[in-house]
C-alpha atoms as a PDB file:
ATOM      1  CA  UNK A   1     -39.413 -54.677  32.156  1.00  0.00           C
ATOM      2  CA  UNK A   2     -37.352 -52.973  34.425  1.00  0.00           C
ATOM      3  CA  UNK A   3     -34.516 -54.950  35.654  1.00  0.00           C
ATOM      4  CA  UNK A   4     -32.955 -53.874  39.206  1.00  0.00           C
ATOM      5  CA  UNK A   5     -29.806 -55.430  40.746  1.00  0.00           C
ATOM      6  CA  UNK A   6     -30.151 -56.121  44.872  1.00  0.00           C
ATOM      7  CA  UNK A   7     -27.610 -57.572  47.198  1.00  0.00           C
ATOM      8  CA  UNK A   8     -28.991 -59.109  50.406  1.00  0.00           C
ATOM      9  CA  UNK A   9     -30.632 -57.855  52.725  1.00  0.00           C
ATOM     10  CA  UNK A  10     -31.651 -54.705  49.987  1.00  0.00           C
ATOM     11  CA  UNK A  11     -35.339 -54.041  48.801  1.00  0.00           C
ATOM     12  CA  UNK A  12     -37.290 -52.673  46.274  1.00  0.00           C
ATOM     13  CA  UNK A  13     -40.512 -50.568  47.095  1.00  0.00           C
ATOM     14  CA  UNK A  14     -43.560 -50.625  45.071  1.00  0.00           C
ATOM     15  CA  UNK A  15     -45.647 -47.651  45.718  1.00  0.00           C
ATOM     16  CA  UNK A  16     -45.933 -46.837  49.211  1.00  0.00           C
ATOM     17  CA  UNK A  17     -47.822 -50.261  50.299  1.00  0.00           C
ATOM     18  CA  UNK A  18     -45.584 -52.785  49.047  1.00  0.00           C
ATOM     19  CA  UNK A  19     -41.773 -53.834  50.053  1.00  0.00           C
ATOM     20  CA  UNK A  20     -39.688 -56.976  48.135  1.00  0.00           C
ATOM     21  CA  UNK A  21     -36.471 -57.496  50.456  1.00  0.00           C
ATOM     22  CA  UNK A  22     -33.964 -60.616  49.391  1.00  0.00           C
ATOM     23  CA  UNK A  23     -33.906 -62.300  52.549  1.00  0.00           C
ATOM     24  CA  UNK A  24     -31.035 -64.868  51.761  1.00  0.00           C
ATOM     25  CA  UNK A  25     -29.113 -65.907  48.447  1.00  0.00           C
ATOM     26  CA  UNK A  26     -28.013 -70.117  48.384  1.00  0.00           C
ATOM     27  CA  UNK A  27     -26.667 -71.230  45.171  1.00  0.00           C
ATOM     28  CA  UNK A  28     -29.246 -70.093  42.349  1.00  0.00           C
ATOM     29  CA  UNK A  29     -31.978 -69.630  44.175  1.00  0.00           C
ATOM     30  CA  UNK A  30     -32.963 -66.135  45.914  1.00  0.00           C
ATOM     31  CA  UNK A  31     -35.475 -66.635  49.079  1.00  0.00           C
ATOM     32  CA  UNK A  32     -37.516 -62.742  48.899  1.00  0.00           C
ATOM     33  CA  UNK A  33     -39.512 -61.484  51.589  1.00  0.00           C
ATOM     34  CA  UNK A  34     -42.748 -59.478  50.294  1.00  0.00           C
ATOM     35  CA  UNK A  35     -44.386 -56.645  52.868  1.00  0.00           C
ATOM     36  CA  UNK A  36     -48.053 -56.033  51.303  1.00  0.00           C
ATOM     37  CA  UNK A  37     -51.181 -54.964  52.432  1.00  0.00           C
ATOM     38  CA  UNK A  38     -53.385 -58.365  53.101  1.00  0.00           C
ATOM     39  CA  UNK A  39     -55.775 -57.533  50.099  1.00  0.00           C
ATOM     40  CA  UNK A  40     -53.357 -57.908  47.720  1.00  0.00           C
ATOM     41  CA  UNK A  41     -53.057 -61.265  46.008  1.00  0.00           C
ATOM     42  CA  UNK A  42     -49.184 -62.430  45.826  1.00  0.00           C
ATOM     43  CA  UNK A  43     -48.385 -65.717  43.773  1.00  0.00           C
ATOM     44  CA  UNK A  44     -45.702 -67.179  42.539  1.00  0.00           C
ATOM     45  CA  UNK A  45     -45.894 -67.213  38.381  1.00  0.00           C
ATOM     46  CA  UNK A  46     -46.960 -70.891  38.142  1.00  0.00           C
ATOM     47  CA  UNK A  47     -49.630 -70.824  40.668  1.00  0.00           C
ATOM     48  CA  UNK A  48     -50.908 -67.464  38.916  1.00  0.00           C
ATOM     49  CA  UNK A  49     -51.337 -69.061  35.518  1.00  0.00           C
ATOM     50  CA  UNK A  50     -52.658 -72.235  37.177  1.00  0.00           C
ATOM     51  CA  UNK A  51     -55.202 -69.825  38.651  1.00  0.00           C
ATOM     52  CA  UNK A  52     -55.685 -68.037  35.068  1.00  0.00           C
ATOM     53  CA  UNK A  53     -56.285 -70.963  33.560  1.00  0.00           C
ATOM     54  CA  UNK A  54     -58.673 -72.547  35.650  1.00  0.00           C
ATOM     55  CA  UNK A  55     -60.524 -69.304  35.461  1.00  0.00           C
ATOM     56  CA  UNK A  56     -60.733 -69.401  32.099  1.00  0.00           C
ATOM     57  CA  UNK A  57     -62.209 -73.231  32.190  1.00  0.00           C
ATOM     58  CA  UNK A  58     -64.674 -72.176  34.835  1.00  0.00           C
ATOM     59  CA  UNK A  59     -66.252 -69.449  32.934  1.00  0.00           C
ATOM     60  CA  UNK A  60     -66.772 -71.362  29.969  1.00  0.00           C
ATOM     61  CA  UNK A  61     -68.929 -73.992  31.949  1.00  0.00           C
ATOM     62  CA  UNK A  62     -70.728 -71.572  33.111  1.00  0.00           C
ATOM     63  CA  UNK A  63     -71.203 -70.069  29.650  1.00  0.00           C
ATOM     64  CA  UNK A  64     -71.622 -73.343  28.478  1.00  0.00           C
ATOM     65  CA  UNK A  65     -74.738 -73.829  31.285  1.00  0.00           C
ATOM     66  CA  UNK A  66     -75.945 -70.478  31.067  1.00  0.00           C
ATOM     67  CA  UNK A  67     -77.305 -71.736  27.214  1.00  0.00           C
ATOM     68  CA  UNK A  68     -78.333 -74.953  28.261  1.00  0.00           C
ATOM     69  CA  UNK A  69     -80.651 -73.742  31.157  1.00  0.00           C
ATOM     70  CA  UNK A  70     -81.581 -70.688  28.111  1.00  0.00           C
ATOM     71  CA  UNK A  71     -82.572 -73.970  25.581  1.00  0.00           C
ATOM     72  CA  UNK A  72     -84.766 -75.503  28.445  1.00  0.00           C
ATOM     73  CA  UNK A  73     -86.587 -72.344  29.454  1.00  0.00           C
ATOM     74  CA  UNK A  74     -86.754 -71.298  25.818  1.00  0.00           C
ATOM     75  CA  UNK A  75     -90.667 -73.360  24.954  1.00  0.00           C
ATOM     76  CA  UNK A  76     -91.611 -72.390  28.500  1.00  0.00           C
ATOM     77  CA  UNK A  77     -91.113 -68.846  27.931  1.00  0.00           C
ATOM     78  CA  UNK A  78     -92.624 -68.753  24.322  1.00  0.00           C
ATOM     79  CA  UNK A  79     -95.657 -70.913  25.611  1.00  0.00           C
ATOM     80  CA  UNK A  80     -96.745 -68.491  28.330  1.00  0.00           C
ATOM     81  CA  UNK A  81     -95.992 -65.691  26.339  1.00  0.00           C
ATOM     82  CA  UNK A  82     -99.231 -66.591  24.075  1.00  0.00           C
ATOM     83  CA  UNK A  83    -101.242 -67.123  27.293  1.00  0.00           C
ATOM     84  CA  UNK A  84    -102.453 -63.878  28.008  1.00  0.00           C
ATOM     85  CA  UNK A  85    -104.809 -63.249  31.253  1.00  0.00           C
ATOM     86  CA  UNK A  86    -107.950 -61.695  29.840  1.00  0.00           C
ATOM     87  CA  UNK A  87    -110.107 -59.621  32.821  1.00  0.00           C
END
């Protein structure tokens, strides 16, 4: 991790799309302004592992669906594949 040191007012650049400036210092918090290009997704760390998370949850119902709907089709598929159109 690299660790920088910024009084305010100062920024940090990130490649040459993104800019992190501390925009005002009260107490222990530190208010930053972030300059990005709209596409790129900016969270704070909670809301990011909130996101994960539910990610994670939503891809398992639909791997959890995905057999269900394979169990149901399963005798449908093996029944037609024995019915073979004879011309």
């Amino acid at each position: 991790m690299l660790v920088l040191t910024r009084k305010l007012g100062e920024s940090i650049a990130i490649d040459d799309h993104i800019k992190i400036r501390v925009v005002q210092i009260k107490g222990k918090q530190v208010r930053l302004g972030i300059e990005a290009p709209k596409d790129t997704k900016i969270h704070r760390e909670e809301v990011y592992l909130a996101i994960q998370d539910q990610n994670k949850e939503s891809s398992q119902v639909s791997a959890d669906k995905s057999k269900s709907v394979a169990s149901l089709l399963k005798p449908l598929v093996n029944n037609n594949s024995g019915n073979k159109d004879s011309k």
